[in-house]
PDB file of N, CA and C in Angstrom:
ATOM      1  N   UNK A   1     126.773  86.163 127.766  1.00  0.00           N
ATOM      2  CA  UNK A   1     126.948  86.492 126.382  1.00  0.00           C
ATOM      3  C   UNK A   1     125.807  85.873 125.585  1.00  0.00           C
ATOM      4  N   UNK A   2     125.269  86.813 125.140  1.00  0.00           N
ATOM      5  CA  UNK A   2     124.212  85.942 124.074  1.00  0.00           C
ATOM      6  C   UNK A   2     124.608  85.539 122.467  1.00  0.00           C
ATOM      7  N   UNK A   3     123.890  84.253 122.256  1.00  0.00           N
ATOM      8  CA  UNK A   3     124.189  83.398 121.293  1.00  0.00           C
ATOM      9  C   UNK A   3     123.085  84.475 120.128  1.00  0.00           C
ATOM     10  N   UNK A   4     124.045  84.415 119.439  1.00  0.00           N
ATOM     11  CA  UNK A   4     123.425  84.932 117.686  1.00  0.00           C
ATOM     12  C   UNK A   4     123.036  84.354 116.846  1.00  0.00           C
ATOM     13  N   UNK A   5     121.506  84.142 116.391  1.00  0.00           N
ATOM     14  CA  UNK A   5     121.236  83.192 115.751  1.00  0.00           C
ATOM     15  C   UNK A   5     121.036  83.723 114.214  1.00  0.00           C
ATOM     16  N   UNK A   6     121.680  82.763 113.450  1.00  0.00           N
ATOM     17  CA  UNK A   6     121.757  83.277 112.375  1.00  0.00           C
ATOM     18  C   UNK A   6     121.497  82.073 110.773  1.00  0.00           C
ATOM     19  N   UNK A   7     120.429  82.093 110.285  1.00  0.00           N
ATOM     20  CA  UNK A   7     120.526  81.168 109.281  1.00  0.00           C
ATOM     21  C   UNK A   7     121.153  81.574 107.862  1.00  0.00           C
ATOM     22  N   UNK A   8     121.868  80.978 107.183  1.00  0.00           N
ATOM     23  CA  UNK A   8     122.717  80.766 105.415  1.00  0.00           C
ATOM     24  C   UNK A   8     122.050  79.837 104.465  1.00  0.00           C
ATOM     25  N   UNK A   9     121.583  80.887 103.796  1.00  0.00           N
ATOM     26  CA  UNK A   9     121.209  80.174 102.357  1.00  0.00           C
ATOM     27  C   UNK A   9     122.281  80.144 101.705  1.00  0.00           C
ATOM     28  N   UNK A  10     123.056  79.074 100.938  1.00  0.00           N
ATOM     29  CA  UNK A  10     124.120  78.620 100.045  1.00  0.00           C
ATOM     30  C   UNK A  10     123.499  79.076  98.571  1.00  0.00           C
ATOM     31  N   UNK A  11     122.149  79.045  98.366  1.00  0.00           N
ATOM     32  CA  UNK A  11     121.273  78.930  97.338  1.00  0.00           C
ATOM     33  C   UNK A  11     121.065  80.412  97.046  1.00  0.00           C
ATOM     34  N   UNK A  12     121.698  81.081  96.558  1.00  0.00           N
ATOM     35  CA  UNK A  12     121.698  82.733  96.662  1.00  0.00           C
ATOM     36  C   UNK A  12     120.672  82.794  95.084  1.00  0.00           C
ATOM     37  N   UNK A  13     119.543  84.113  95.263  1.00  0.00           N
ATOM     38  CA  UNK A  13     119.276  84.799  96.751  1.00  0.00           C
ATOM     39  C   UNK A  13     118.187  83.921  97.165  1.00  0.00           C
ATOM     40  N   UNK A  14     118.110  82.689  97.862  1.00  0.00           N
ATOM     41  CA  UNK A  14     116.796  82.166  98.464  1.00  0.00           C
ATOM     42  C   UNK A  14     117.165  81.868  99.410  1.00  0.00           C
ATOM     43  N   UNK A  15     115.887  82.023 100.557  1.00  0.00           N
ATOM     44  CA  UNK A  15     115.485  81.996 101.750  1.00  0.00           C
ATOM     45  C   UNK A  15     114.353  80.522 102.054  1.00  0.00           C
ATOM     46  N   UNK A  16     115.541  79.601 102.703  1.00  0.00           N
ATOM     47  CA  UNK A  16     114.394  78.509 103.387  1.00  0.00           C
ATOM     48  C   UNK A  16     113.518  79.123 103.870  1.00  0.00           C
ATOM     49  N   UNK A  17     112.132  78.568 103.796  1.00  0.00           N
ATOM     50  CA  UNK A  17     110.562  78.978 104.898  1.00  0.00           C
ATOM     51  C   UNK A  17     109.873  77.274 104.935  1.00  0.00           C
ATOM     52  N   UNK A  18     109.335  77.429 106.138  1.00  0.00           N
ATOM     53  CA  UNK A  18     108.358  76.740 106.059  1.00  0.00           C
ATOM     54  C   UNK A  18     106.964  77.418 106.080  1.00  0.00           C
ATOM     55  N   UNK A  19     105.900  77.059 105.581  1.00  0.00           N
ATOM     56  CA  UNK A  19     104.808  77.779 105.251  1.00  0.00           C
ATOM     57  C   UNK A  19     103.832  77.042 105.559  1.00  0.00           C
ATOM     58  N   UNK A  20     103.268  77.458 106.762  1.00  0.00           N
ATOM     59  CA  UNK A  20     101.471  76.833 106.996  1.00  0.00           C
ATOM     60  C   UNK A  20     100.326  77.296 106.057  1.00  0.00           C
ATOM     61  N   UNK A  21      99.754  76.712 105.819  1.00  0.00           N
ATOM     62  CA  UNK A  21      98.374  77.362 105.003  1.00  0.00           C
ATOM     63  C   UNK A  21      97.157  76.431 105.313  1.00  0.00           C
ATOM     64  N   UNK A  22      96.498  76.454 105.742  1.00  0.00           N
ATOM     65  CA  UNK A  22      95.584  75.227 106.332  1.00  0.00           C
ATOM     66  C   UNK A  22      96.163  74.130 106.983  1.00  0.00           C
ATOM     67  N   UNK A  23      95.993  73.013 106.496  1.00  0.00           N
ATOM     68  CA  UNK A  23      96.392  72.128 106.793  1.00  0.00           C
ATOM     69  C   UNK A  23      97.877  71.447 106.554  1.00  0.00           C
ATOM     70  N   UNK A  24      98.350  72.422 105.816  1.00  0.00           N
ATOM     71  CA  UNK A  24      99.197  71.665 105.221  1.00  0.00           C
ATOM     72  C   UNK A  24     100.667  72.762 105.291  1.00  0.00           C
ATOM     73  N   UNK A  25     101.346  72.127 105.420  1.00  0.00           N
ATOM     74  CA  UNK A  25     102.773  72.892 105.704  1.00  0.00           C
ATOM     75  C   UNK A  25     104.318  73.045 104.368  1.00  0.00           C
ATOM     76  N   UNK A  26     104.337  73.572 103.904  1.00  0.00           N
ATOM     77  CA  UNK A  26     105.396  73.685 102.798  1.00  0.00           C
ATOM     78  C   UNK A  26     106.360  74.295 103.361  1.00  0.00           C
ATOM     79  N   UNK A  27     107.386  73.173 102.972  1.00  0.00           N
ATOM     80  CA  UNK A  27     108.961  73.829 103.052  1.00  0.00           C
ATOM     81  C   UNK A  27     109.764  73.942 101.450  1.00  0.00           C
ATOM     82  N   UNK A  28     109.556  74.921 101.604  1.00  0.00           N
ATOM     83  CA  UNK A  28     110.248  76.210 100.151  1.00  0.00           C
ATOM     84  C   UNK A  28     111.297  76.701 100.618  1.00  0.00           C
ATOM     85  N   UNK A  29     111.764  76.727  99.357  1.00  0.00           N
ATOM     86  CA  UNK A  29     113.003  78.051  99.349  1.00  0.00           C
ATOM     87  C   UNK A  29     112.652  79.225  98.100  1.00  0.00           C
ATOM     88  N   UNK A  30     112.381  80.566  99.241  1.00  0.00           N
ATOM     89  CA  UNK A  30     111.351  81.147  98.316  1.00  0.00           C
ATOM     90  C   UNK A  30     113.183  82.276  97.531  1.00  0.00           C
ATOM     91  N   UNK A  31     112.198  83.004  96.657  1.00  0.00           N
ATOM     92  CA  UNK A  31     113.208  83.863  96.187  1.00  0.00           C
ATOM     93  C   UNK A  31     112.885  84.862  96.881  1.00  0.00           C
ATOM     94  N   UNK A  32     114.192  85.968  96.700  1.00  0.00           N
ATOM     95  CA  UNK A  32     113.721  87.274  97.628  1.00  0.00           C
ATOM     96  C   UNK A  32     113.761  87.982  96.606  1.00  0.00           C
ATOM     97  N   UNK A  33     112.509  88.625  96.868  1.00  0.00           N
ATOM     98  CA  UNK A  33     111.930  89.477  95.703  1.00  0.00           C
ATOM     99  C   UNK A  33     111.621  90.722  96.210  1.00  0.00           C
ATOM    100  N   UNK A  34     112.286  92.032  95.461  1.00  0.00           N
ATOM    101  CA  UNK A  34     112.255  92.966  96.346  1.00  0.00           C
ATOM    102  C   UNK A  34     111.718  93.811  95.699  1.00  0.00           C
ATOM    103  N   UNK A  35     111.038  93.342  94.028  1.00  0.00           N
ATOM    104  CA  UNK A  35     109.865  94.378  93.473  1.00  0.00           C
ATOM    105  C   UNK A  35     108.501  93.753  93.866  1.00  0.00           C
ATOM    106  N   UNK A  36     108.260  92.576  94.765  1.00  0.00           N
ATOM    107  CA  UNK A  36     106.879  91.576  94.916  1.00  0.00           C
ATOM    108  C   UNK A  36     106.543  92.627  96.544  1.00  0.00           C
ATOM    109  N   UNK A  37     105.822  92.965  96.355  1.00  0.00           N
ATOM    110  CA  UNK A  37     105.270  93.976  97.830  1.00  0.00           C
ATOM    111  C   UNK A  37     104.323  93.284  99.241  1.00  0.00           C
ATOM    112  N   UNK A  38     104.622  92.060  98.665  1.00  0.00           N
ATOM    113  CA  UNK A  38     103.792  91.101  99.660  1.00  0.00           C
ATOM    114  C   UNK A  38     104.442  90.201 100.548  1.00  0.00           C
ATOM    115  N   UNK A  39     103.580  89.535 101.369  1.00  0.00           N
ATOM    116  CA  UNK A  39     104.641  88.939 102.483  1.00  0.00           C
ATOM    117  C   UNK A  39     105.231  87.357 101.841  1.00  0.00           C
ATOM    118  N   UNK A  40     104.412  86.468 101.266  1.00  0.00           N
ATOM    119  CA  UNK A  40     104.705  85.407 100.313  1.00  0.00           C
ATOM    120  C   UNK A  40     103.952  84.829  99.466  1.00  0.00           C
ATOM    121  N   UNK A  41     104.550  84.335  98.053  1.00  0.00           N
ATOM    122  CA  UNK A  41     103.501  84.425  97.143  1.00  0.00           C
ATOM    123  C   UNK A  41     103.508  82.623  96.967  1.00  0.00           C
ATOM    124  N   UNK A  42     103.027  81.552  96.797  1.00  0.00           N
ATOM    125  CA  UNK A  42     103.470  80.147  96.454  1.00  0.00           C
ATOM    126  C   UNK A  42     102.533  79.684  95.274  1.00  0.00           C
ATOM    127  N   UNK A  43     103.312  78.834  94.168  1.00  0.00           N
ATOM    128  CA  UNK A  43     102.627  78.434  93.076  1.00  0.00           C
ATOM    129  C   UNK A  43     100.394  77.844  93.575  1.00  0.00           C
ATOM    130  N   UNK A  44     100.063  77.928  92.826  1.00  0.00           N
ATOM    131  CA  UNK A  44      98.670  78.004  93.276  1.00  0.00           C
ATOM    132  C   UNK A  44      98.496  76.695  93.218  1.00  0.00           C
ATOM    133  N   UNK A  45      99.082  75.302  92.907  1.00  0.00           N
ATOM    134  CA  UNK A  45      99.298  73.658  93.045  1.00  0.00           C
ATOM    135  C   UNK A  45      99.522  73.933  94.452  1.00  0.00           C
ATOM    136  N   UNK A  46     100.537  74.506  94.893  1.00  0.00           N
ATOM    137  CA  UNK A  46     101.218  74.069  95.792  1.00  0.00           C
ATOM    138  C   UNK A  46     100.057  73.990  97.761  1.00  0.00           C
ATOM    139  N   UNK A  47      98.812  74.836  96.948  1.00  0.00           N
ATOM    140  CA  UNK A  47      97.976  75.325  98.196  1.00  0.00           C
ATOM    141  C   UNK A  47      97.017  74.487  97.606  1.00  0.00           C
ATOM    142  N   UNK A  48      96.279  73.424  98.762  1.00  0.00           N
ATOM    143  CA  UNK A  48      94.938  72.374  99.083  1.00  0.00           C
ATOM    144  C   UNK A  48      94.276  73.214  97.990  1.00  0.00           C
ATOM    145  N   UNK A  49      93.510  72.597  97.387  1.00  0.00           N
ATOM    146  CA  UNK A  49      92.651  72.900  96.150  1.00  0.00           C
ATOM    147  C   UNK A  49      91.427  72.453  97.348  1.00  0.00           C
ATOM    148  N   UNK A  50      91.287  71.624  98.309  1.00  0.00           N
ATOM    149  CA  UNK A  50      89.936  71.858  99.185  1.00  0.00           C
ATOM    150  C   UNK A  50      89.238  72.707 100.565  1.00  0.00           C
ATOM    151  N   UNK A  51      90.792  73.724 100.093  1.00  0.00           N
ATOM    152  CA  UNK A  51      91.254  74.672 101.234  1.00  0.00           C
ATOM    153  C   UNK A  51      90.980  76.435 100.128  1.00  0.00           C
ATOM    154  N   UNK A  52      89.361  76.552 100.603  1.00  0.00           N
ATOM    155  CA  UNK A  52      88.924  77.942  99.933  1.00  0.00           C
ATOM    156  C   UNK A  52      90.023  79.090 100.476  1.00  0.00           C
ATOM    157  N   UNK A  53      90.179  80.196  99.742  1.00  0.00           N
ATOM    158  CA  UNK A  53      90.690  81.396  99.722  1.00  0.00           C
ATOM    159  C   UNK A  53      90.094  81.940 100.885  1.00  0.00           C
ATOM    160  N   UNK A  54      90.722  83.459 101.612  1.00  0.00           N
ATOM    161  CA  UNK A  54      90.177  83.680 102.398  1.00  0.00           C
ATOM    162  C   UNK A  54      89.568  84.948 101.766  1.00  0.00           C
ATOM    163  N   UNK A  55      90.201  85.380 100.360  1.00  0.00           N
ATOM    164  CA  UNK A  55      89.451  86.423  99.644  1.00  0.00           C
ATOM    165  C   UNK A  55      90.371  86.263  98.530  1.00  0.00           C
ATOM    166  N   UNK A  56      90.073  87.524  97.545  1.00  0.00           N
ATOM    167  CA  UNK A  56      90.362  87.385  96.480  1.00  0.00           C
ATOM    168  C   UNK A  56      91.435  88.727  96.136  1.00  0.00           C
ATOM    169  N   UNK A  57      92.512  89.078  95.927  1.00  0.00           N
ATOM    170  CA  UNK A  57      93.170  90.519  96.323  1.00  0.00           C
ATOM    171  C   UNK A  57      93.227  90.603  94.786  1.00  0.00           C
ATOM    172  N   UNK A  58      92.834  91.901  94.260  1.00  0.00           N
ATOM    173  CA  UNK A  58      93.599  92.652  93.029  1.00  0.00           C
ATOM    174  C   UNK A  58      95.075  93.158  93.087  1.00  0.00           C
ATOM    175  N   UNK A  59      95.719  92.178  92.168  1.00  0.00           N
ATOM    176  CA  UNK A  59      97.540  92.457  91.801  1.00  0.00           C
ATOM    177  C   UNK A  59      97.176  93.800  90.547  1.00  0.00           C
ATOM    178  N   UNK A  60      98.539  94.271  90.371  1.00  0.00           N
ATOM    179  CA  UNK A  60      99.046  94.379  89.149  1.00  0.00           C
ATOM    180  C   UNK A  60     100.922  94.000  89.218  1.00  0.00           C
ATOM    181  N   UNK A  61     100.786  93.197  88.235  1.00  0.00           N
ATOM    182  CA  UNK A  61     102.136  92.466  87.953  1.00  0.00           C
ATOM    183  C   UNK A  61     103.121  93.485  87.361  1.00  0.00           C
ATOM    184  N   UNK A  62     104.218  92.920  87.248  1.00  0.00           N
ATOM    185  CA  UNK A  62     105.322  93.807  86.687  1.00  0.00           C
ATOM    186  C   UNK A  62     104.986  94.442  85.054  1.00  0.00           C
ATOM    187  N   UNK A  63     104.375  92.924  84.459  1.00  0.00           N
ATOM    188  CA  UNK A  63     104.446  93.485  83.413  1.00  0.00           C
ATOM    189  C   UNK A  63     102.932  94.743  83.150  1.00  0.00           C
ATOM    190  N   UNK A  64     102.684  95.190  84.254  1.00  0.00           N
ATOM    191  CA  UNK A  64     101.264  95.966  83.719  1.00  0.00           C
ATOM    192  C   UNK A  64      99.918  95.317  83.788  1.00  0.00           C
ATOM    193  N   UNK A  65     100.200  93.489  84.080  1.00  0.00           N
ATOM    194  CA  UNK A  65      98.918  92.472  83.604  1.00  0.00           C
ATOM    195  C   UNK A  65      98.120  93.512  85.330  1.00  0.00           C
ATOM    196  N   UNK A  66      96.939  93.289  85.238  1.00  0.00           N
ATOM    197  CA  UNK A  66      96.000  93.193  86.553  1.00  0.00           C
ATOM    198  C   UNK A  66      95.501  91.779  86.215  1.00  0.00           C
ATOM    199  N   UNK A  67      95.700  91.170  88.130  1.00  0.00           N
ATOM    200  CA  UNK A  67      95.064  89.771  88.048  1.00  0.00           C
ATOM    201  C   UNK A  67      94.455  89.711  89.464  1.00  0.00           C
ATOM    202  N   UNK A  68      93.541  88.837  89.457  1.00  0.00           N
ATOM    203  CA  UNK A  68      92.843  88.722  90.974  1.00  0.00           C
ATOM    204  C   UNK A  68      93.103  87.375  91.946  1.00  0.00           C
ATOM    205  N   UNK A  69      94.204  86.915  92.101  1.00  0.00           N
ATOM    206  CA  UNK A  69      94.700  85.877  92.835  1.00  0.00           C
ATOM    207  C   UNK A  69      93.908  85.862  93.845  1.00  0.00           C
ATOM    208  N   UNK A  70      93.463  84.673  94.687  1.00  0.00           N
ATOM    209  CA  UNK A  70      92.976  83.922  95.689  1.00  0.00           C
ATOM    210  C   UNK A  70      94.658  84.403  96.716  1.00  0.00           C
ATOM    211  N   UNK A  71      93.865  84.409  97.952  1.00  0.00           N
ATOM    212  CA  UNK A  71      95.208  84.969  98.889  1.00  0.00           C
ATOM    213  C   UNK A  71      94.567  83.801 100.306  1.00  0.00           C
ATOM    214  N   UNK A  72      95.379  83.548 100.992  1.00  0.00           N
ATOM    215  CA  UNK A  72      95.155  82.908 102.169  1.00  0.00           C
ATOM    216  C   UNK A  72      95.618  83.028 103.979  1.00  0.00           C
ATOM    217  N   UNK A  73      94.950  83.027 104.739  1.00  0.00           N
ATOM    218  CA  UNK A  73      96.142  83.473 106.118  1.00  0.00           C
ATOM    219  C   UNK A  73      97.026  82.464 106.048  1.00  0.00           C
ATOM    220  N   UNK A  74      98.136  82.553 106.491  1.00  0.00           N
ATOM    221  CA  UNK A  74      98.931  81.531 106.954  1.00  0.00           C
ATOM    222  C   UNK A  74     100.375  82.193 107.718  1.00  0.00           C
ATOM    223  N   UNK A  75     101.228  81.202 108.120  1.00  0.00           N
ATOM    224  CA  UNK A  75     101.993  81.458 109.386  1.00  0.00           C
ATOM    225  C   UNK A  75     103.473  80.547 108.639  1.00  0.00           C
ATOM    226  N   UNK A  76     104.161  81.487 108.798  1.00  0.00           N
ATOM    227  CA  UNK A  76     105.832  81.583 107.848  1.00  0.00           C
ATOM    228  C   UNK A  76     106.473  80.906 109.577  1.00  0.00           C
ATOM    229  N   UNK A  77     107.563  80.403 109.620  1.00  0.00           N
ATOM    230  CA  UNK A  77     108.510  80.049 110.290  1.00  0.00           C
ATOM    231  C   UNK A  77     109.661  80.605 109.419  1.00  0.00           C
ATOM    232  N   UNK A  78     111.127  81.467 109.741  1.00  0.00           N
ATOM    233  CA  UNK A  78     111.911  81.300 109.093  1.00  0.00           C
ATOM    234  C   UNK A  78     113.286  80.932 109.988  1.00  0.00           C
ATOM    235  N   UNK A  79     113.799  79.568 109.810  1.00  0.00           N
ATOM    236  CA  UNK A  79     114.681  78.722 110.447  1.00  0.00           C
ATOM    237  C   UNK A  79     114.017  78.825 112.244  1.00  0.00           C
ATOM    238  N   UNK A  80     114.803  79.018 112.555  1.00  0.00           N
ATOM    239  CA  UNK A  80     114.559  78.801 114.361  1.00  0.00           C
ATOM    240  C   UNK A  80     114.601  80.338 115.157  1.00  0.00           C
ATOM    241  N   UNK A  81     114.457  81.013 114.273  1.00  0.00           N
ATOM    242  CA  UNK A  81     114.102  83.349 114.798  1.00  0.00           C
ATOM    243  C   UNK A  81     113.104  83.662 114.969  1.00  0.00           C
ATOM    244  N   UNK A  82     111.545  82.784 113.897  1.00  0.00           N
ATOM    245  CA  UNK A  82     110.432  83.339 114.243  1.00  0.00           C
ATOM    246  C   UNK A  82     108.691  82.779 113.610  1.00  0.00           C
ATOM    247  N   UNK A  83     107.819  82.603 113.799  1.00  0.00           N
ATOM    248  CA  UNK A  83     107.170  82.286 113.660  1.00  0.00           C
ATOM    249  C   UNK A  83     105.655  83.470 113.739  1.00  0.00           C
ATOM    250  N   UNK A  84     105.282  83.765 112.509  1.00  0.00           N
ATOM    251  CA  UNK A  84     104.303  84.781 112.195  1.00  0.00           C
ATOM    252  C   UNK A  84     104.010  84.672 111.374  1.00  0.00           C
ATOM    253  N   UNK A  85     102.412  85.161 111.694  1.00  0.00           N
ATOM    254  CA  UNK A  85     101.264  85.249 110.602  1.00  0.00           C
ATOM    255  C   UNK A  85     101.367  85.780 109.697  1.00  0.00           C
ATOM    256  N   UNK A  86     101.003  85.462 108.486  1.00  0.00           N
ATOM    257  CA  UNK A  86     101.560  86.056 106.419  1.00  0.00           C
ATOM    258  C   UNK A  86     100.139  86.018 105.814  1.00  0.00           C
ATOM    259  N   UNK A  87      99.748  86.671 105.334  1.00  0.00           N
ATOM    260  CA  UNK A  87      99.036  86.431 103.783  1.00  0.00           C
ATOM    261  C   UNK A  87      99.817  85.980 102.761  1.00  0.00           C
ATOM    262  N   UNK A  88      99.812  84.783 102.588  1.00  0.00           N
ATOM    263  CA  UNK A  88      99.968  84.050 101.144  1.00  0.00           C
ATOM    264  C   UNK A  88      98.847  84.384  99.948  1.00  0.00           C
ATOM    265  N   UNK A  89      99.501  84.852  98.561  1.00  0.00           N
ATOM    266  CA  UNK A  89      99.224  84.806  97.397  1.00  0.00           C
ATOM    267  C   UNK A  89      99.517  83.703  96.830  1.00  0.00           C
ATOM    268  N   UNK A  90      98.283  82.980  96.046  1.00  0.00           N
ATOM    269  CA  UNK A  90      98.279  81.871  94.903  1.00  0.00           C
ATOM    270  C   UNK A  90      98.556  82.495  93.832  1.00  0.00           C
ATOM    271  N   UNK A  91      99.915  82.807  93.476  1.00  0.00           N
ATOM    272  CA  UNK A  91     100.376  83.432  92.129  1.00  0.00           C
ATOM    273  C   UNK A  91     101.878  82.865  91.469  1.00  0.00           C
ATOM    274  N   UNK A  92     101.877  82.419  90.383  1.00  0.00           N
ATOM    275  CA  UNK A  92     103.179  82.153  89.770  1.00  0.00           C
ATOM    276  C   UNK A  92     103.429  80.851  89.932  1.00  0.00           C
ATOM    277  N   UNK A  93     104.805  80.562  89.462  1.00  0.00           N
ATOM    278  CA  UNK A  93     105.186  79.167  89.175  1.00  0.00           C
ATOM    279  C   UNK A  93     106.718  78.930  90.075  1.00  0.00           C
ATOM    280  N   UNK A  94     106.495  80.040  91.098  1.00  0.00           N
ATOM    281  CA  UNK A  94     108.070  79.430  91.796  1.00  0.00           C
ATOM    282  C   UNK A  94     107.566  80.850  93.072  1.00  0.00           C
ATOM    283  N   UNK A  95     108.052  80.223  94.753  1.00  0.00           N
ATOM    284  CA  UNK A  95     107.526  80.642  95.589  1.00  0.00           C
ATOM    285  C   UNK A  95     108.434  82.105  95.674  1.00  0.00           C
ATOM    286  N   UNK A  96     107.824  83.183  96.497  1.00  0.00           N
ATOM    287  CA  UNK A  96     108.834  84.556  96.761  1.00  0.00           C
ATOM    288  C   UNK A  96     108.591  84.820  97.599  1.00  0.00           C
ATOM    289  N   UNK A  97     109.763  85.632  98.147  1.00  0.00           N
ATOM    290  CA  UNK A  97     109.449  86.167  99.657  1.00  0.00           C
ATOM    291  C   UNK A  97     109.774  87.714  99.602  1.00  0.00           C
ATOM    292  N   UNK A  98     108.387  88.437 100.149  1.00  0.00           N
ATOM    293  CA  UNK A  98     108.525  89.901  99.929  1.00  0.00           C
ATOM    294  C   UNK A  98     108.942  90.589 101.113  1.00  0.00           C
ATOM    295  N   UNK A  99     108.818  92.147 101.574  1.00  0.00           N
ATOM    296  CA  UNK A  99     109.099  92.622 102.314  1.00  0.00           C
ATOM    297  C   UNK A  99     108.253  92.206 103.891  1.00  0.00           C
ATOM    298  N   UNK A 100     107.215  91.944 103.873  1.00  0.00           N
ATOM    299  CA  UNK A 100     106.087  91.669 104.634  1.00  0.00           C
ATOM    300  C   UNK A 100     106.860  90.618 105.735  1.00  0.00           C
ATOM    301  N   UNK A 101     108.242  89.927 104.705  1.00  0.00           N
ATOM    302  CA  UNK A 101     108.143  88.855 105.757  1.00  0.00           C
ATOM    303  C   UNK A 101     109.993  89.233 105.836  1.00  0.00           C
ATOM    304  N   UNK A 102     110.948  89.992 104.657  1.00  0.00           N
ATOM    305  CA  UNK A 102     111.951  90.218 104.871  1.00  0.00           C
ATOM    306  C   UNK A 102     112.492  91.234 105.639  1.00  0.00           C
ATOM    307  N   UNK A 103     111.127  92.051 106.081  1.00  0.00           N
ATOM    308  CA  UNK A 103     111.641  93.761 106.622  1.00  0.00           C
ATOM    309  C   UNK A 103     111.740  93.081 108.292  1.00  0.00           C
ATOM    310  N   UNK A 104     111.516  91.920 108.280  1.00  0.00           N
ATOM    311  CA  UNK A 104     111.415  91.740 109.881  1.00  0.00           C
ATOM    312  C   UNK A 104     112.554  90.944 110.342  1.00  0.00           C
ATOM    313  N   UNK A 105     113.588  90.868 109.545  1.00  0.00           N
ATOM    314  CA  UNK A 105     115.019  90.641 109.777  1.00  0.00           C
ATOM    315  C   UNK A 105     116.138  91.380 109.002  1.00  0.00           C
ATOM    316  N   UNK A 106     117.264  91.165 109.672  1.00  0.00           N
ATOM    317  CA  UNK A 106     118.593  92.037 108.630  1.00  0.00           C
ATOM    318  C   UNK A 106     119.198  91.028 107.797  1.00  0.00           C
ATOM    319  N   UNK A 107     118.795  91.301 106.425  1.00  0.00           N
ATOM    320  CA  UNK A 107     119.301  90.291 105.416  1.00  0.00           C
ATOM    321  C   UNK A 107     120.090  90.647 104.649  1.00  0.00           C
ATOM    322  N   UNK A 108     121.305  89.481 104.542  1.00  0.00           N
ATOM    323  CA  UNK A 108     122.878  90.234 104.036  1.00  0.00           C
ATOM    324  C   UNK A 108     122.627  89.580 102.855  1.00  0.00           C
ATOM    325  N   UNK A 109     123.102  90.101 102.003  1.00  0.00           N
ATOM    326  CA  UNK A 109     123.672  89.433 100.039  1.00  0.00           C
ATOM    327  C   UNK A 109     124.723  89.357 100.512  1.00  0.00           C
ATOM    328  N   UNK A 110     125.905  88.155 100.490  1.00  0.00           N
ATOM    329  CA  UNK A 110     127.283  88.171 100.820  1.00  0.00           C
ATOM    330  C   UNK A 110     128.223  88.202  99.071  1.00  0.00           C
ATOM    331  N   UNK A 111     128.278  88.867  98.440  1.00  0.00           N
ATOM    332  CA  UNK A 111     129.209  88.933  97.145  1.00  0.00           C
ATOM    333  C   UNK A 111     128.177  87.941  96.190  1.00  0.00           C
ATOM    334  N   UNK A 112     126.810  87.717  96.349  1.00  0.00           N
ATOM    335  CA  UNK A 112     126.498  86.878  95.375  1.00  0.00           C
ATOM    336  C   UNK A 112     126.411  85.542  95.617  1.00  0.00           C
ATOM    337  N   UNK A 113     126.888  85.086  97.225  1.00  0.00           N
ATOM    338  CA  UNK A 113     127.536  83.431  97.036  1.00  0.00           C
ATOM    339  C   UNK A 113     126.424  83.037  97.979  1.00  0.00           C
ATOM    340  N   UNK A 114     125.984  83.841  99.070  1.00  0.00           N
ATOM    341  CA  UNK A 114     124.903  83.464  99.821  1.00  0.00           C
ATOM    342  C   UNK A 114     124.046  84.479 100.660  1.00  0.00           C
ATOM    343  N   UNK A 115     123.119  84.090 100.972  1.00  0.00           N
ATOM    344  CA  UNK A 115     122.168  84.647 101.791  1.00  0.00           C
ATOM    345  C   UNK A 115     121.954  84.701 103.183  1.00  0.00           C
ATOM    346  N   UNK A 116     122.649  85.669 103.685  1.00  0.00           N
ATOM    347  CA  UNK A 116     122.118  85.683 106.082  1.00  0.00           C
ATOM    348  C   UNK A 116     121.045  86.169 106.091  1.00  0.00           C
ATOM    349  N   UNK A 117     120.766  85.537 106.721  1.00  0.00           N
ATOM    350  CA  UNK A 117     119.393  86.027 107.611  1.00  0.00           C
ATOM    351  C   UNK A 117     119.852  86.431 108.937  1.00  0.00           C
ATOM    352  N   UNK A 118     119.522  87.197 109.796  1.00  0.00           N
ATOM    353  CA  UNK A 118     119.711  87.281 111.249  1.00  0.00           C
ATOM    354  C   UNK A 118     118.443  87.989 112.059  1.00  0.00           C
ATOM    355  N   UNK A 119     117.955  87.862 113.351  1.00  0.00           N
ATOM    356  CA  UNK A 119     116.876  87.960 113.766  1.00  0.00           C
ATOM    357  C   UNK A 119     116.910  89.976 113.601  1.00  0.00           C
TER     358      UNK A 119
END
């Protein structure tokens, strides 16, 4: 019988990650953002200021703004299911997690109270 692995966010709707980006590793709880079309976005503090961009991507934001955020490779863990490579965006003031990194599991809304993840 195989064991089902399954992680719960209590913190509805956010999703623990840990997040590599150079050198340095962040553990967030990003929001799930399901108008953000990218794999994860983290406040632009939160990424080495001696750790260059790997380019520069043209957004356009919700509200219509166009902006040119610094983007970076890096490698998402989410709980103990998986470990893969992301482009991180230096954008905003609180981390998100888009399809890039949610389409690769089945993620339940339970009534509002919490968040499954399952592989």
């Amino acid at each position: 019988m195989a064991l089902s692995r399954r992680l719960t966010s209590a913190r509805f709707p956010y999703l623990p990650l840990q997040v590599d980006v150079g050198r340095r590793t962040h553990a967030v709880e990003a929001l799930l953002d399901t108008g953000f079309d990218g794999d994860v976005a983290l406040p632009p503090e939160l990424i080495a200021a001696d750790h260059p961009p790997d380019r520069y991507l043209p957004c356009q934001l919700a509200d219509g703004s166009d902006v040119l955020p610094p983007i970076y490779r890096g490698v998402v863990r989410v709980g103990d299911m998986a470990t893969f490579p992301i482009v991180v965006v230096a954008l905003g003031d609180e981390p998100l997690v888009g399809p890039g990194v949610a389409d690769r599991f089945t993620i339940i809304l339970d009534h509002g109270q919490q968040l499954i993840v399952e592989p």
